[in-house]
C-alpha atoms as a PDB file:
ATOM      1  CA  UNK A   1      55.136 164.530 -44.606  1.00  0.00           C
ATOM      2  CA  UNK A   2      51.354 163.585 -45.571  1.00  0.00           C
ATOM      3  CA  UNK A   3      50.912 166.999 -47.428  1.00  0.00           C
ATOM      4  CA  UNK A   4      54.686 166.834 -49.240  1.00  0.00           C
ATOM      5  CA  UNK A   5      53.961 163.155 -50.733  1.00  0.00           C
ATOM      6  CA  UNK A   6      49.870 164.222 -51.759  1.00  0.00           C
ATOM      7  CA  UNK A   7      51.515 167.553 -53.176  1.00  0.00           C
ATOM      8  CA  UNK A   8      54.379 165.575 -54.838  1.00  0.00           C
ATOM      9  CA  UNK A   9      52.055 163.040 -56.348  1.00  0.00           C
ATOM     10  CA  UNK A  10      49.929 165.720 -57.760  1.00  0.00           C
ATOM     11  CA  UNK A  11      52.572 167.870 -59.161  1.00  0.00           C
ATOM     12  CA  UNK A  12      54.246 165.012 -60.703  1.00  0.00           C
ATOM     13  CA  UNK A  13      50.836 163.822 -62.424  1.00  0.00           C
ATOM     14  CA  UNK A  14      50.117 167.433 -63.431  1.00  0.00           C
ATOM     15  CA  UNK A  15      53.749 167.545 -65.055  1.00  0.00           C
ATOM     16  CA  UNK A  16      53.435 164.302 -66.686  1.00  0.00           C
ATOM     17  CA  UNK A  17      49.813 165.162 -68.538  1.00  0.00           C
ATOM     18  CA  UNK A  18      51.377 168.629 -69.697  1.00  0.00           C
ATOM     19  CA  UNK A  19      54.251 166.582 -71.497  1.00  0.00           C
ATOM     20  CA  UNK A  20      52.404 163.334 -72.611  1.00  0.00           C
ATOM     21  CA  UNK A  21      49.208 164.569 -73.430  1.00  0.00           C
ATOM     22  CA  UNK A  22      49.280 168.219 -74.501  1.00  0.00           C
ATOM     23  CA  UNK A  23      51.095 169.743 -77.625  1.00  0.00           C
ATOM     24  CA  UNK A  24      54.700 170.962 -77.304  1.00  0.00           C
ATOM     25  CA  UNK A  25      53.509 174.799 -76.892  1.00  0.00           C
ATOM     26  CA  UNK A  26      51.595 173.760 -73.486  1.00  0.00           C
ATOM     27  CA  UNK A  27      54.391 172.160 -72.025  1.00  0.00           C
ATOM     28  CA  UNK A  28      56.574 175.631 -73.224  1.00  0.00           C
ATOM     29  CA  UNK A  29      53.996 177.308 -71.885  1.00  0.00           C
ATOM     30  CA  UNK A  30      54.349 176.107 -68.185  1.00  0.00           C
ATOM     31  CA  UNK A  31      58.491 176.286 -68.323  1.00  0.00           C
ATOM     32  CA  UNK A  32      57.595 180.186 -69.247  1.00  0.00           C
ATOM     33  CA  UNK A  33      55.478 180.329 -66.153  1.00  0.00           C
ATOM     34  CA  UNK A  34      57.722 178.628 -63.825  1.00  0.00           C
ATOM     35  CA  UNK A  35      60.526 180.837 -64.959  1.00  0.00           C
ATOM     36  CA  UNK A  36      59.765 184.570 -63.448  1.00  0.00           C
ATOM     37  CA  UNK A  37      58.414 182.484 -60.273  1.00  0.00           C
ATOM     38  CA  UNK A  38      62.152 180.942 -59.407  1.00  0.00           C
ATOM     39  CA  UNK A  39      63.957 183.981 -60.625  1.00  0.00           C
ATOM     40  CA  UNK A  40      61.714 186.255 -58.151  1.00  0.00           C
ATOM     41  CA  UNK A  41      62.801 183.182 -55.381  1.00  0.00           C
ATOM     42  CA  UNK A  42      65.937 183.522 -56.492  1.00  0.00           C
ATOM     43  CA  UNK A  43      66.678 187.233 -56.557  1.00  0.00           C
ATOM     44  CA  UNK A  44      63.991 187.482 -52.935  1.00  0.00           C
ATOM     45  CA  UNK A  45      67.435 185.413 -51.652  1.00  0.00           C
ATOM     46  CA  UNK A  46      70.540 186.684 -53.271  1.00  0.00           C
ATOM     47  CA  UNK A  47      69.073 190.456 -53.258  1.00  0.00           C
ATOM     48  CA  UNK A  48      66.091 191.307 -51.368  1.00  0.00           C
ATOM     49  CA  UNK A  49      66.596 194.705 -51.518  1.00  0.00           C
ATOM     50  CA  UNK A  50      65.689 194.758 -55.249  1.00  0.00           C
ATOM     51  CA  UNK A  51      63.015 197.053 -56.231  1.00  0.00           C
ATOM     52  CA  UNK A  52      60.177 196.424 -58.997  1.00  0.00           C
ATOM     53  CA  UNK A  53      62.449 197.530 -61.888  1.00  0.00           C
ATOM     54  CA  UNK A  54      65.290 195.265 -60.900  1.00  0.00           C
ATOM     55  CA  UNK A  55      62.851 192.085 -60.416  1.00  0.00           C
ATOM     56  CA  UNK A  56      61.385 193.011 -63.977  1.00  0.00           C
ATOM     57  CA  UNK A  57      64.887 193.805 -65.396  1.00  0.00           C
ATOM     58  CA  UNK A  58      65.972 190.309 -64.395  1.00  0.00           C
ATOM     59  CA  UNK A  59      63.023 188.718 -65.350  1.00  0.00           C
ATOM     60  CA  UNK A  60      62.996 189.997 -68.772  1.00  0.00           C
ATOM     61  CA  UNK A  61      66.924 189.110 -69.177  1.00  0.00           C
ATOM     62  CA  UNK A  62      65.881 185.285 -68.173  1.00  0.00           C
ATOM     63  CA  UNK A  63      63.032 185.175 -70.519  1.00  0.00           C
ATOM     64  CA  UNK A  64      65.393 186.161 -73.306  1.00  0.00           C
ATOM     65  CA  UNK A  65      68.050 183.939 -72.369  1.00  0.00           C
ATOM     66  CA  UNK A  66      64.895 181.075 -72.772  1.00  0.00           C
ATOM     67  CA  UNK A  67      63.483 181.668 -75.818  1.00  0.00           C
ATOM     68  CA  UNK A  68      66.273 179.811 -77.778  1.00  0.00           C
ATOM     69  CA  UNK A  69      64.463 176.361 -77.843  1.00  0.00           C
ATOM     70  CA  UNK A  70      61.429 178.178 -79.657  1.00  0.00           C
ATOM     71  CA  UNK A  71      63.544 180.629 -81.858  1.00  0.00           C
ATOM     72  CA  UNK A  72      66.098 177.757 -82.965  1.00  0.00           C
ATOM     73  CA  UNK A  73      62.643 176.612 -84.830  1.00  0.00           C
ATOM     74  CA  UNK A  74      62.657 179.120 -87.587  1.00  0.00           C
ATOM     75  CA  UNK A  75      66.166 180.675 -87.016  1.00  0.00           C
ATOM     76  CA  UNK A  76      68.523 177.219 -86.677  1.00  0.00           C
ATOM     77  CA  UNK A  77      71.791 179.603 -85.846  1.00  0.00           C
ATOM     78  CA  UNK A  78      70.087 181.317 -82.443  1.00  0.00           C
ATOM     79  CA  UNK A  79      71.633 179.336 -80.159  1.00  0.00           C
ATOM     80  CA  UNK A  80      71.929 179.380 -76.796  1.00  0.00           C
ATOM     81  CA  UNK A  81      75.273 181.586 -76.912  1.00  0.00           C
ATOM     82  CA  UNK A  82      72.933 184.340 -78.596  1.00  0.00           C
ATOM     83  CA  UNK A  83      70.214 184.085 -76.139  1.00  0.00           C
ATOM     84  CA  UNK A  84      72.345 184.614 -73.288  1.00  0.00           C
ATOM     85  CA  UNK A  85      74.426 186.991 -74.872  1.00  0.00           C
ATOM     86  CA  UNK A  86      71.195 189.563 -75.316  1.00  0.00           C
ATOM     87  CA  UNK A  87      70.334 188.496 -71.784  1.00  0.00           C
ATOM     88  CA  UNK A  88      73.679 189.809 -70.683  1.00  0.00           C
ATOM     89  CA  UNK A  89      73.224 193.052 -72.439  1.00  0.00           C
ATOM     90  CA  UNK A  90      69.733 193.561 -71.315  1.00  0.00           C
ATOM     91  CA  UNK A  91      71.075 193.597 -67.230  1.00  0.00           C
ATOM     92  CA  UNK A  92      73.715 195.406 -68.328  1.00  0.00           C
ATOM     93  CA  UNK A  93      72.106 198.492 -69.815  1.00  0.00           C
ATOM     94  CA  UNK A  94      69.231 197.902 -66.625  1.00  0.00           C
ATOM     95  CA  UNK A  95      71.879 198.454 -64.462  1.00  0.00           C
ATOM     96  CA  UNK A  96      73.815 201.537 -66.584  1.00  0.00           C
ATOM     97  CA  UNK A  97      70.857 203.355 -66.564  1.00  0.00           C
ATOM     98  CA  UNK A  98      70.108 202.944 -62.816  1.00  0.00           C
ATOM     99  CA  UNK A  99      73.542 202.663 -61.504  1.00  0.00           C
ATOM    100  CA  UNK A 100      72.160 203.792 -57.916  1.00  0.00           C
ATOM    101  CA  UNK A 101      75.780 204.028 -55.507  1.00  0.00           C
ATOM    102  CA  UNK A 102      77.875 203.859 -57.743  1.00  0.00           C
ATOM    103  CA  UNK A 103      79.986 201.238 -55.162  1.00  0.00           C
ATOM    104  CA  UNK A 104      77.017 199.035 -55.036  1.00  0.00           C
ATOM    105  CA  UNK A 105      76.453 198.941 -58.845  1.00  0.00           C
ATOM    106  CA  UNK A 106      78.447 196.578 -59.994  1.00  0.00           C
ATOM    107  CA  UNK A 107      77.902 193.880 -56.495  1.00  0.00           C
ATOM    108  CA  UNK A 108      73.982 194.582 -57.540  1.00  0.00           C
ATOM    109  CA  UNK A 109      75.102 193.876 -61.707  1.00  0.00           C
ATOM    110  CA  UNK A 110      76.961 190.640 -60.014  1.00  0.00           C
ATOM    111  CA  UNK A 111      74.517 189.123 -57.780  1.00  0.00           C
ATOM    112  CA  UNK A 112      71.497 189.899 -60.886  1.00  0.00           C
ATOM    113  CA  UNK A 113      74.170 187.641 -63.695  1.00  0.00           C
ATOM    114  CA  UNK A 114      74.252 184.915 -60.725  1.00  0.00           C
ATOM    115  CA  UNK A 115      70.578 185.010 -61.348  1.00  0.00           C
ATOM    116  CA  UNK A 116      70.789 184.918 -64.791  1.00  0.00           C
ATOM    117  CA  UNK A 117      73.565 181.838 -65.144  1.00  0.00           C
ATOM    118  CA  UNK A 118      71.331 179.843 -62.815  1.00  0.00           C
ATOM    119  CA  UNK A 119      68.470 179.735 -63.796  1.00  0.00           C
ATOM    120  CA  UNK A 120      68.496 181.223 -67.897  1.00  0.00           C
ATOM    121  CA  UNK A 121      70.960 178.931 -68.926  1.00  0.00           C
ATOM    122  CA  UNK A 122      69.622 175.582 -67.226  1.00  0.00           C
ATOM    123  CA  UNK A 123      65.983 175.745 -66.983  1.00  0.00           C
ATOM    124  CA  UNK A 124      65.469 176.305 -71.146  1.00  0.00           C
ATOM    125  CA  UNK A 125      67.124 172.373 -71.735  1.00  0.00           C
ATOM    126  CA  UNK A 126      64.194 171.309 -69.877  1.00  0.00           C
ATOM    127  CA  UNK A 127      62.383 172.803 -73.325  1.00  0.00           C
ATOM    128  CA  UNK A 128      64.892 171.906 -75.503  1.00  0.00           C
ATOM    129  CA  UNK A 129      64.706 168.123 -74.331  1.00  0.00           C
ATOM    130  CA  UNK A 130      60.795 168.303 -75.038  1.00  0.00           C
ATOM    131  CA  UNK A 131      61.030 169.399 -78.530  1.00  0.00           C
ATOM    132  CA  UNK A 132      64.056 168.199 -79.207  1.00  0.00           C
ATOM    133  CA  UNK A 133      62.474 165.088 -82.073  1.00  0.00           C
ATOM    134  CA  UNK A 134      58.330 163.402 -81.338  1.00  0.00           C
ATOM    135  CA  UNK A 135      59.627 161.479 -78.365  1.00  0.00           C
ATOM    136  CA  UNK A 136      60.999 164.647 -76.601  1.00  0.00           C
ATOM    137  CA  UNK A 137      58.196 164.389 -73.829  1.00  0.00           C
ATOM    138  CA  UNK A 138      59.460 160.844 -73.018  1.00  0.00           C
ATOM    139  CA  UNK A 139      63.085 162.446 -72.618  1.00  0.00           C
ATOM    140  CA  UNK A 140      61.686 165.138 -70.010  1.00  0.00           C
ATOM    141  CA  UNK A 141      60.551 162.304 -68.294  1.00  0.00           C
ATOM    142  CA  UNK A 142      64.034 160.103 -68.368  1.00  0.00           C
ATOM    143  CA  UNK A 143      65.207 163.373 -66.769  1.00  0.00           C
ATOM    144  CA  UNK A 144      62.829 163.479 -63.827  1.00  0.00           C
ATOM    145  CA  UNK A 145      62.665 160.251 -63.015  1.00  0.00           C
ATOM    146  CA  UNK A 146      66.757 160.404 -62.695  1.00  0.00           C
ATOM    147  CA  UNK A 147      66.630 163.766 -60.986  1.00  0.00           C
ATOM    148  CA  UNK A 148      63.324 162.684 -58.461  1.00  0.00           C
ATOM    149  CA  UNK A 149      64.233 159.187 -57.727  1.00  0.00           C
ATOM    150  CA  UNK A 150      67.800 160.196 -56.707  1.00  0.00           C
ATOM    151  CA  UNK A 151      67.213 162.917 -54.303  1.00  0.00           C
ATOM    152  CA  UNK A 152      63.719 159.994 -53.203  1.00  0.00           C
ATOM    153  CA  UNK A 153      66.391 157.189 -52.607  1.00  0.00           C
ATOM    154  CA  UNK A 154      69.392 159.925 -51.048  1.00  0.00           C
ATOM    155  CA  UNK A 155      65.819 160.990 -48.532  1.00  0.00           C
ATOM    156  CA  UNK A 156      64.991 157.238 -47.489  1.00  0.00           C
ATOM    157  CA  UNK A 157      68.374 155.947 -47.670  1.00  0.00           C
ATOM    158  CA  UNK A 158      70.070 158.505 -45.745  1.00  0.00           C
ATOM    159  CA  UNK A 159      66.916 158.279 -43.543  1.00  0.00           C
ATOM    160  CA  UNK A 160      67.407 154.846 -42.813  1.00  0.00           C
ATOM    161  CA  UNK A 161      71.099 153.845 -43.389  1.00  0.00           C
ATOM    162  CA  UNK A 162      72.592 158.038 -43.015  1.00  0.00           C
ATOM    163  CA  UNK A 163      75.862 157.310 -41.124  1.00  0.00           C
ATOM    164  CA  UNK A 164      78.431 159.176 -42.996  1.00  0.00           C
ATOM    165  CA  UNK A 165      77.778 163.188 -43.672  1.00  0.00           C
ATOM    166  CA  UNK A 166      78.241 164.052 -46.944  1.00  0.00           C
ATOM    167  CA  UNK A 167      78.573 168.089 -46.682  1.00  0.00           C
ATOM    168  CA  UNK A 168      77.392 168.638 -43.288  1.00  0.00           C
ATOM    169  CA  UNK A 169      78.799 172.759 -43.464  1.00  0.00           C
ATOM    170  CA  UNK A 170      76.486 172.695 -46.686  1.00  0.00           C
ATOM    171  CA  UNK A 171      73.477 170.350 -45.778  1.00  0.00           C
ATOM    172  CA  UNK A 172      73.655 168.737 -42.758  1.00  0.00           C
ATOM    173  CA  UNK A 173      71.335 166.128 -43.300  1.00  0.00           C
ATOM    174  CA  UNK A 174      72.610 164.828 -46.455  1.00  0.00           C
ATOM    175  CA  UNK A 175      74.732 161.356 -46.194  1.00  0.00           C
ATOM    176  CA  UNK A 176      76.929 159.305 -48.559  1.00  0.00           C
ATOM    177  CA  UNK A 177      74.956 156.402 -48.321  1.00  0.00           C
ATOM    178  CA  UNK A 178      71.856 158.402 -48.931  1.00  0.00           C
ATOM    179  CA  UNK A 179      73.594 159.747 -52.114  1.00  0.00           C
ATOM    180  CA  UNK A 180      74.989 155.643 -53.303  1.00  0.00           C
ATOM    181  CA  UNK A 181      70.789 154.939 -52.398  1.00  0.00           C
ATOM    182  CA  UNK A 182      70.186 157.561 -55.046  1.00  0.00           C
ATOM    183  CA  UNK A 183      72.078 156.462 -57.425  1.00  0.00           C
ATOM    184  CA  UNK A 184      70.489 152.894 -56.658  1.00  0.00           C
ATOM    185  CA  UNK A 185      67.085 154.573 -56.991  1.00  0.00           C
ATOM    186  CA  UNK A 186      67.674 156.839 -60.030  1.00  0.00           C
ATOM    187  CA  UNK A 187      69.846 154.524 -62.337  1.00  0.00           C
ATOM    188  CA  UNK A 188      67.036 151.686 -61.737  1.00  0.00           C
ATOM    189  CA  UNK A 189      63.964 154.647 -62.319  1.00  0.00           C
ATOM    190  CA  UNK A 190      65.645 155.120 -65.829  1.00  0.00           C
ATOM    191  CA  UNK A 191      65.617 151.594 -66.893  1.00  0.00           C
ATOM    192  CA  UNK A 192      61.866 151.360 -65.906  1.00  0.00           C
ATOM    193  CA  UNK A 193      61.120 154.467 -68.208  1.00  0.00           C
ATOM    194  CA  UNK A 194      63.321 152.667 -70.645  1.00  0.00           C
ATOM    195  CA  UNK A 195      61.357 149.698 -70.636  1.00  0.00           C
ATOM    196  CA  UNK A 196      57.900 151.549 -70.446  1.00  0.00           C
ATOM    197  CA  UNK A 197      58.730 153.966 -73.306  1.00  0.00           C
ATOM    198  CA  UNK A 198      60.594 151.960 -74.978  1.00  0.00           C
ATOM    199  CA  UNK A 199      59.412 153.143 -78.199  1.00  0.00           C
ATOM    200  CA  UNK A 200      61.260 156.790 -77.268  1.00  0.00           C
ATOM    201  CA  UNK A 201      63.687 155.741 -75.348  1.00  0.00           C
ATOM    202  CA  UNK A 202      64.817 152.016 -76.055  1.00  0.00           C
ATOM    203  CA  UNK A 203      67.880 153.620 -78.518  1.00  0.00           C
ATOM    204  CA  UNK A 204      69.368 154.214 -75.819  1.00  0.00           C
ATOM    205  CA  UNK A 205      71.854 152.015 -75.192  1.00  0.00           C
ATOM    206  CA  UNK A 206      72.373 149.995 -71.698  1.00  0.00           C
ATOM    207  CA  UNK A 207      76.032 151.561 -71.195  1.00  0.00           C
ATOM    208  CA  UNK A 208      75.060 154.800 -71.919  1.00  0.00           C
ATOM    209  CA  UNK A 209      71.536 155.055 -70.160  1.00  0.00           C
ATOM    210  CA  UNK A 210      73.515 153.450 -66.708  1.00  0.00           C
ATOM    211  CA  UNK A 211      75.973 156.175 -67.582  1.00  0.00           C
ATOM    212  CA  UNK A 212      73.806 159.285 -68.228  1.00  0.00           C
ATOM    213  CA  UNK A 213      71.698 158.042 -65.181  1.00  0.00           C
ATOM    214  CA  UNK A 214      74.429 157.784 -62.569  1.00  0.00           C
ATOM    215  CA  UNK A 215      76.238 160.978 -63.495  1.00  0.00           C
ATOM    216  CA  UNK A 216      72.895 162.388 -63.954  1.00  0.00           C
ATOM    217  CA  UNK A 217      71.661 161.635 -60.228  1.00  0.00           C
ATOM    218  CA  UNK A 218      75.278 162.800 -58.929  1.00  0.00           C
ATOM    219  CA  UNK A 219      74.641 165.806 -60.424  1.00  0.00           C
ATOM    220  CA  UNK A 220      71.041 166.454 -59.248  1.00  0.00           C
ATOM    221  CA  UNK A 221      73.050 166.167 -55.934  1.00  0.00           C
ATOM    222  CA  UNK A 222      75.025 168.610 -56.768  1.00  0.00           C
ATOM    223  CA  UNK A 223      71.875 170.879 -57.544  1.00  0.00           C
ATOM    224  CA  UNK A 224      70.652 170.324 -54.341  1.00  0.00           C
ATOM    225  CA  UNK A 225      73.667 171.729 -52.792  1.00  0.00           C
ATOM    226  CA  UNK A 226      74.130 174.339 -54.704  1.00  0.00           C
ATOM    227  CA  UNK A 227      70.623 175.707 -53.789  1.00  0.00           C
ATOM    228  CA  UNK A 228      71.247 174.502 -50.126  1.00  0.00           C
ATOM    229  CA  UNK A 229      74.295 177.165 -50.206  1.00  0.00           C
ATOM    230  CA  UNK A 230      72.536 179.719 -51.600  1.00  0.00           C
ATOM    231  CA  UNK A 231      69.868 179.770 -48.778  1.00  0.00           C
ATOM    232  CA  UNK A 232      72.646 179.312 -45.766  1.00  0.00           C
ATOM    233  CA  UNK A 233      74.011 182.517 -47.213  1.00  0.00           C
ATOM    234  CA  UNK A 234      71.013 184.256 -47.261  1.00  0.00           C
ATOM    235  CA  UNK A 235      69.754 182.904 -43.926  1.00  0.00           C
ATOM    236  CA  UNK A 236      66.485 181.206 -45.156  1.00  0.00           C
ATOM    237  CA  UNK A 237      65.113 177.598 -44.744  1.00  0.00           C
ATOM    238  CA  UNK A 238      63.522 177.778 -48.547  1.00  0.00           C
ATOM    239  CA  UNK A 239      63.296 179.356 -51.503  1.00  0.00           C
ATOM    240  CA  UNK A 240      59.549 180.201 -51.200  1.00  0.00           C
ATOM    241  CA  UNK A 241      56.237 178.493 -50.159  1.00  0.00           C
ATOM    242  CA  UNK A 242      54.937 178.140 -53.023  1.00  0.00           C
ATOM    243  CA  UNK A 243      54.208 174.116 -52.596  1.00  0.00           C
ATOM    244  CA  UNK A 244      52.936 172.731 -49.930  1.00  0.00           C
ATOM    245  CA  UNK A 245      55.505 170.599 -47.985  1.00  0.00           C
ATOM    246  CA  UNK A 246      58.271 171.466 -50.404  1.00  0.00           C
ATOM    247  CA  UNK A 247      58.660 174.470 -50.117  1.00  0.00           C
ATOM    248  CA  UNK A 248      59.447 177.408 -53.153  1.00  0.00           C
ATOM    249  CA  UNK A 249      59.493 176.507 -57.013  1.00  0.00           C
ATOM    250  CA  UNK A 250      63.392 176.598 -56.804  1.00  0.00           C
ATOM    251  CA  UNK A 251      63.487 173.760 -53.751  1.00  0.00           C
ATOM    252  CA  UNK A 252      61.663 171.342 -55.979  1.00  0.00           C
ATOM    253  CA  UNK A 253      64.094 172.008 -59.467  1.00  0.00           C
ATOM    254  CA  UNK A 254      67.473 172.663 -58.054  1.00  0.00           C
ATOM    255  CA  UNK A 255      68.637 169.525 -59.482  1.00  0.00           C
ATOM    256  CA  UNK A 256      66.703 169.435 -62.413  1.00  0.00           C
ATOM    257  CA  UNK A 257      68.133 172.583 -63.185  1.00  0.00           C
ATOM    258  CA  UNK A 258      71.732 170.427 -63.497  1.00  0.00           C
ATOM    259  CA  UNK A 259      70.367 167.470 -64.947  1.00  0.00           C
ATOM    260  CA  UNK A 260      68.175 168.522 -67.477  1.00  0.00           C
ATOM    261  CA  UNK A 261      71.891 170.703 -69.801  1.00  0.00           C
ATOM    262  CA  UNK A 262      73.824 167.204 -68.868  1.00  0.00           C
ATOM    263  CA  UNK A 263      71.308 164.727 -70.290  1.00  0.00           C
ATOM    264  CA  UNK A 264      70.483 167.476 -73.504  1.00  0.00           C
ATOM    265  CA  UNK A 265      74.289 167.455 -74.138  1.00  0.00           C
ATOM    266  CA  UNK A 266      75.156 163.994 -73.413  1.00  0.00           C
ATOM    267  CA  UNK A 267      72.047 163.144 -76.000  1.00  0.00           C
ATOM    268  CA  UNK A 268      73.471 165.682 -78.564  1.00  0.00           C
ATOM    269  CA  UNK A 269      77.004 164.377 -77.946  1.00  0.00           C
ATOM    270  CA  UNK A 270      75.862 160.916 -78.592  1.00  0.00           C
ATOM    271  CA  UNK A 271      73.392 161.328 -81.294  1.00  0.00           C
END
């Protein structure tokens, strides 16, 4: 526990310096990063039987269905349709021209656009929200605070108060009153960054921040189990070990990963 909060802290410090206090490219530059690590986590689970080729092949279809937030810059019409539309065709054609058993090809193509879906079209919002106007880094922070808080308050809550499983055949430990301590937790985190950037964030309206906030920490729930049924089927405890006391990249961003498209829409919905 010692080495998950010291680990936590310093990720979360690292994160927040990136965003507040470096240029939009930096911040771009560590989503980029972050991105072959989770799809190698990802693919290690749903296919470990992928060879070099197929790990680069998927890798290279996820980068392309990323770079809309940077192309939409100088080309307003390449959305994120387009992106993962050339991602598609770039696994397709990977797997056409090494088809392998021909009964296995298209279960290989299946499980490699699982991939894709999961993590190209969620993890490029997280960009999108930081260069979305000058107070996108403030935004990316609304988003974590909703996301971290809630699955903080659904740990001590359900730690504490846990009576009443939520999904036991899907995470056993997880509770309904840790998830209502979440929602406690997260809605309350994203008035506090309301009130501290309120600069960035204080157009936000009351009714709409408590409703972003609360769907938004339901949903980072529902991140959470996703990932949790993706390593029951493949028989694993995480996604990697890449950080200390929390496991692989993809244990620490499963609910980002469903946050982060919500609150970008909801914004653009609003706005």
């Amino acid at each position: 526990m010692k080495t998950r909060i010291i680990t936590g802290l310093a990720l979360a410090a690292a994160v927040l310096f990136v965003l507040l206090g470096l240029p939009w490219w930096a911040f771009a530059a560590l989503v980029y990063a972050a991105l072959p690590i989770g799809v190698a986590e990802l693919q290690r689970m749903a296919r470990p039987e992928a060879d070099a080729l197929d790990r680069i092949t998927l890798t290279l279809a996820a980068l392309v269905a990323s770079l809309w937030p940077l192309l939409r810059v100088e080309y307003p019409r390449f959305t994120a349709g387009a992106a993962m539309t050339l991602a598609a065709f770039i696994l397709a054609i990977g797997r056409l021209a090494r088809p392998g058993e021909i009964k296995e090809s298209i279960h290989k193509l299946s499980l490699d656009a699982l991939g894709l879906l999961y993590l190209g079209s969620t993890l490029p919002y997280v960009l999108a929200l930081r260069g979305r106007d000058e107070h996108g880094g403030a935004l990316v922070v609304l988003v974590m605070v909703i996301t971290f808080l809630g699955d903080t308050g659904g740990y001590v809550f359900g730690k504490a108060l846990g009576k009443h499983k939520l999904y036991p055949r899907i995470s056993p430990k997880k509770t309904i009153e840790g998830v209502i301590g979440g929602v406690i937790l997260g809605v309350s985190g994203a008035f506090a960054a309301r009130a501290i950037f309120s600069d960035a964030l204080g157009w936000i309206a009351v009714e709409h921040l408590i409703a972003m906030s609360l769907i938004g920490v339901l949903l980072g729930v529902t991140g959470d189990l996703v990932e949790s049924m993706l390593k029951r089927a493949a028989d694993v405890k995480d996604s990697g070990t890449l950080i200390p006391g929390h496991g692989g990249l993809l244990d620490r961003v499963d609910g980002l990963l469903f946050v982060a498209p919500f609150v970008y829409l909801y914004l653009t919905i609003l706005t």
